[in-house]
N, C-alpha and C. Protein backbone atom coordinates (compact mmCIF):
# COMPACT_ATOMS: atom_id res chain seq x y z
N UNK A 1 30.10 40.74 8.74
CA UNK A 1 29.52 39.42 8.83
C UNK A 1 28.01 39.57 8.65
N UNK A 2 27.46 38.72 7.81
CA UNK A 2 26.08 39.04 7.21
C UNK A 2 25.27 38.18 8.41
N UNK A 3 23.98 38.50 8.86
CA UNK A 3 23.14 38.41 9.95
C UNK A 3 22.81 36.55 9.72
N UNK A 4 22.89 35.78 8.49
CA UNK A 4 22.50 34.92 8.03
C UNK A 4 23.87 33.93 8.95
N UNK A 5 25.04 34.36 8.85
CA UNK A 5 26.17 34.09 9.37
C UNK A 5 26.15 34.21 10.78
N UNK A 6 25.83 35.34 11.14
CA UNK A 6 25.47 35.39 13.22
C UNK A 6 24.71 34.66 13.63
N UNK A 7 23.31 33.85 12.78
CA UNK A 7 22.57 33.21 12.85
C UNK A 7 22.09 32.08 13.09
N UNK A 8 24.01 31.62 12.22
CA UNK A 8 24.49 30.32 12.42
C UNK A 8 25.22 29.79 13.06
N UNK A 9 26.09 30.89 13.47
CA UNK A 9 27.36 30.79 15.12
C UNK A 9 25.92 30.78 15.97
N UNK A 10 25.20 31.32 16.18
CA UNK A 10 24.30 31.41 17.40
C UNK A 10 23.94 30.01 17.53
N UNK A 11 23.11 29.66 16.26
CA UNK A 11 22.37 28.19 16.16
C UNK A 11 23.64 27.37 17.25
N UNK A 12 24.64 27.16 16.16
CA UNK A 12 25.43 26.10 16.53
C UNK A 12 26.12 25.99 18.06
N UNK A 13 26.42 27.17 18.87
CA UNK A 13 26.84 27.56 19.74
C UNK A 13 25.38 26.99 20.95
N UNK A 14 23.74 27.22 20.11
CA UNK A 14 23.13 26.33 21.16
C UNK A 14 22.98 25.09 21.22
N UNK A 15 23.14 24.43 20.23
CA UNK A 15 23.29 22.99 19.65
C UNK A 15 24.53 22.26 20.42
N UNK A 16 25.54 23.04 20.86
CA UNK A 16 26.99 22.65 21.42
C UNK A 16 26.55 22.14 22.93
N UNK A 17 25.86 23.60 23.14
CA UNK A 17 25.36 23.94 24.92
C UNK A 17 24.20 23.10 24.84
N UNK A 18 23.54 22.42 24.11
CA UNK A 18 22.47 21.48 24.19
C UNK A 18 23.34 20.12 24.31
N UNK A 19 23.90 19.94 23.92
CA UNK A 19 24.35 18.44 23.45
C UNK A 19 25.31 18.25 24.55
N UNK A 20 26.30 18.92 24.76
CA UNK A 20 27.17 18.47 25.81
C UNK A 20 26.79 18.93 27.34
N UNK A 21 26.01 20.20 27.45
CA UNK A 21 25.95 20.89 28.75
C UNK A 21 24.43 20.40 29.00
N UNK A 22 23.20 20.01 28.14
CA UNK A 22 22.11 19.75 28.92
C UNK A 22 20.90 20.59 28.52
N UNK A 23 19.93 20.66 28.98
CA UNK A 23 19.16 21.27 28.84
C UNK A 23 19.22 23.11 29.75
N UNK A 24 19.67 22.44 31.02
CA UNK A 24 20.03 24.12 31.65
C UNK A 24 21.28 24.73 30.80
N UNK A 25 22.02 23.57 30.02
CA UNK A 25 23.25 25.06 29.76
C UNK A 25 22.59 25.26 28.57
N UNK A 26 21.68 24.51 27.84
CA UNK A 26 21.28 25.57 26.68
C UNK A 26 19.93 26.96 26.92
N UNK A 27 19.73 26.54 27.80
CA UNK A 27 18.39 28.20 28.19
C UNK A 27 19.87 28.95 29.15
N UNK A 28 20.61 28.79 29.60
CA UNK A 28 21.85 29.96 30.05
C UNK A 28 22.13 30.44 28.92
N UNK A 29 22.86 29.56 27.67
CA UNK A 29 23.44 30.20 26.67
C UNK A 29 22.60 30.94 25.94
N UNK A 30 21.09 30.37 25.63
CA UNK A 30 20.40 31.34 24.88
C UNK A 30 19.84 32.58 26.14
N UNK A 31 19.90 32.93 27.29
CA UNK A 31 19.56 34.31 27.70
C UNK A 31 20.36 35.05 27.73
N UNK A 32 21.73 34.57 27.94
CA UNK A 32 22.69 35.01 27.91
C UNK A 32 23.19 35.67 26.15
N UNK A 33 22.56 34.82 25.06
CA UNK A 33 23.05 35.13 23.91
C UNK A 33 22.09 36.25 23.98
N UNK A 34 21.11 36.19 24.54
CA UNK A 34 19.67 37.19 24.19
C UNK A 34 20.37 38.84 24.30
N UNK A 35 20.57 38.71 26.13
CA UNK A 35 21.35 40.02 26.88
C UNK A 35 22.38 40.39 25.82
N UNK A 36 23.29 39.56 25.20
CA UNK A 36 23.95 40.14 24.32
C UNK A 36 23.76 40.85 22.72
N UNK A 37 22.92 39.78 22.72
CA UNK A 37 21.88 40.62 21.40
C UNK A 37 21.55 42.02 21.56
N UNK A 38 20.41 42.34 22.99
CA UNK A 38 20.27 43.20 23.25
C UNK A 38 21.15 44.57 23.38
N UNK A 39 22.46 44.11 24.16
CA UNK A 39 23.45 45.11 24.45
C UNK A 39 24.06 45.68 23.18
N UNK A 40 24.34 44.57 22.89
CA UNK A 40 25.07 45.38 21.16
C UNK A 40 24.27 46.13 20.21
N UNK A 41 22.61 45.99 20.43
CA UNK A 41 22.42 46.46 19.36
C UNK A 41 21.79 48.06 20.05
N UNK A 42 22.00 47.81 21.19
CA UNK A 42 22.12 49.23 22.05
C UNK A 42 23.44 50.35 21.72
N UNK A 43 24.40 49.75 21.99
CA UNK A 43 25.75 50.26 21.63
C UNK A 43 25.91 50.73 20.03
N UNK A 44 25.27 49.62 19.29
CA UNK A 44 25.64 49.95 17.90
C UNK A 44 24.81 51.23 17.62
N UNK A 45 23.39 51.21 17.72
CA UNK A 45 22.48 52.33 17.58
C UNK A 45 22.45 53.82 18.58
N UNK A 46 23.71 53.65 19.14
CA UNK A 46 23.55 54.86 20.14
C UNK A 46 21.99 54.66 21.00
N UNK A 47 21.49 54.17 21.04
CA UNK A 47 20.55 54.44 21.74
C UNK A 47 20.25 54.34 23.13
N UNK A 48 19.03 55.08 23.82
CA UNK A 48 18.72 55.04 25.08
C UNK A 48 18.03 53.84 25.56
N UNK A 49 18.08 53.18 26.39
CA UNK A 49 17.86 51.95 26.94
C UNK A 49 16.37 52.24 27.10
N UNK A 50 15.84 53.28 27.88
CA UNK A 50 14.13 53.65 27.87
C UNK A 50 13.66 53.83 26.74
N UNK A 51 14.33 53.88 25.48
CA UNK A 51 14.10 54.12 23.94
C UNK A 51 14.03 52.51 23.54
N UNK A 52 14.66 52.03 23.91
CA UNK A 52 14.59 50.22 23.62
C UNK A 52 13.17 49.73 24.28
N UNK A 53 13.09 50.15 25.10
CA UNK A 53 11.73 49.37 25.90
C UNK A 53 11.00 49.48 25.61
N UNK A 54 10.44 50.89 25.56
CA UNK A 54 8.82 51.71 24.81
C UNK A 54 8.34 50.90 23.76
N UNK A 55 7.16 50.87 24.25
CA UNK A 55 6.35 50.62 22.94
C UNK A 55 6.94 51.61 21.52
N UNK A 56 6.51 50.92 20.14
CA UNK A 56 6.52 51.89 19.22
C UNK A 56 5.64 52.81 19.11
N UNK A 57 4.64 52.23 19.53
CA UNK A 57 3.51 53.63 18.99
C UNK A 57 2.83 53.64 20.50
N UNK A 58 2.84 55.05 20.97
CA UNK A 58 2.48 55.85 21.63
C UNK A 58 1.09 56.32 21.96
N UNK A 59 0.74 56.82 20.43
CA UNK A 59 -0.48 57.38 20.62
C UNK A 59 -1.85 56.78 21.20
N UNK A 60 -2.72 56.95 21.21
CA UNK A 60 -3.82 56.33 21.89
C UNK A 60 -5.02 56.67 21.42
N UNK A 61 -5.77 55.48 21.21
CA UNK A 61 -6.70 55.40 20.33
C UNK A 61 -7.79 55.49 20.62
């Protein structure tokens, strides 16, 4: 599924939670979509969760 396509289940999925649930169920659904964003793209990349957080660049200037 191309990212343009996740993009648009997301949209519409807050548009749903806006319209029928309110203003609180659409900031639930989008932190909640967020945490999931996050998690998967943890899982997908093997990666370390302290590797997600870090800044990219390190060095110091």
């Amino acid at each position: 599924m191309s990212r343009a396509v996740i993009g648009m289940l997301v949209g519409m999925a807050l548009a749903f939670a806006g319209w029928f649930g309110g203003f609180g169920a659409f900031l639930l659904v989008a932190a909640l979509g967020a945490v999931g964003g996050v998690l998967g793209r943890l899982v997908d990349d093997g990666t370390d969760w302290r590797e997600f957080l870090a800044p990219g660049d390190r060095r110091p200037r």
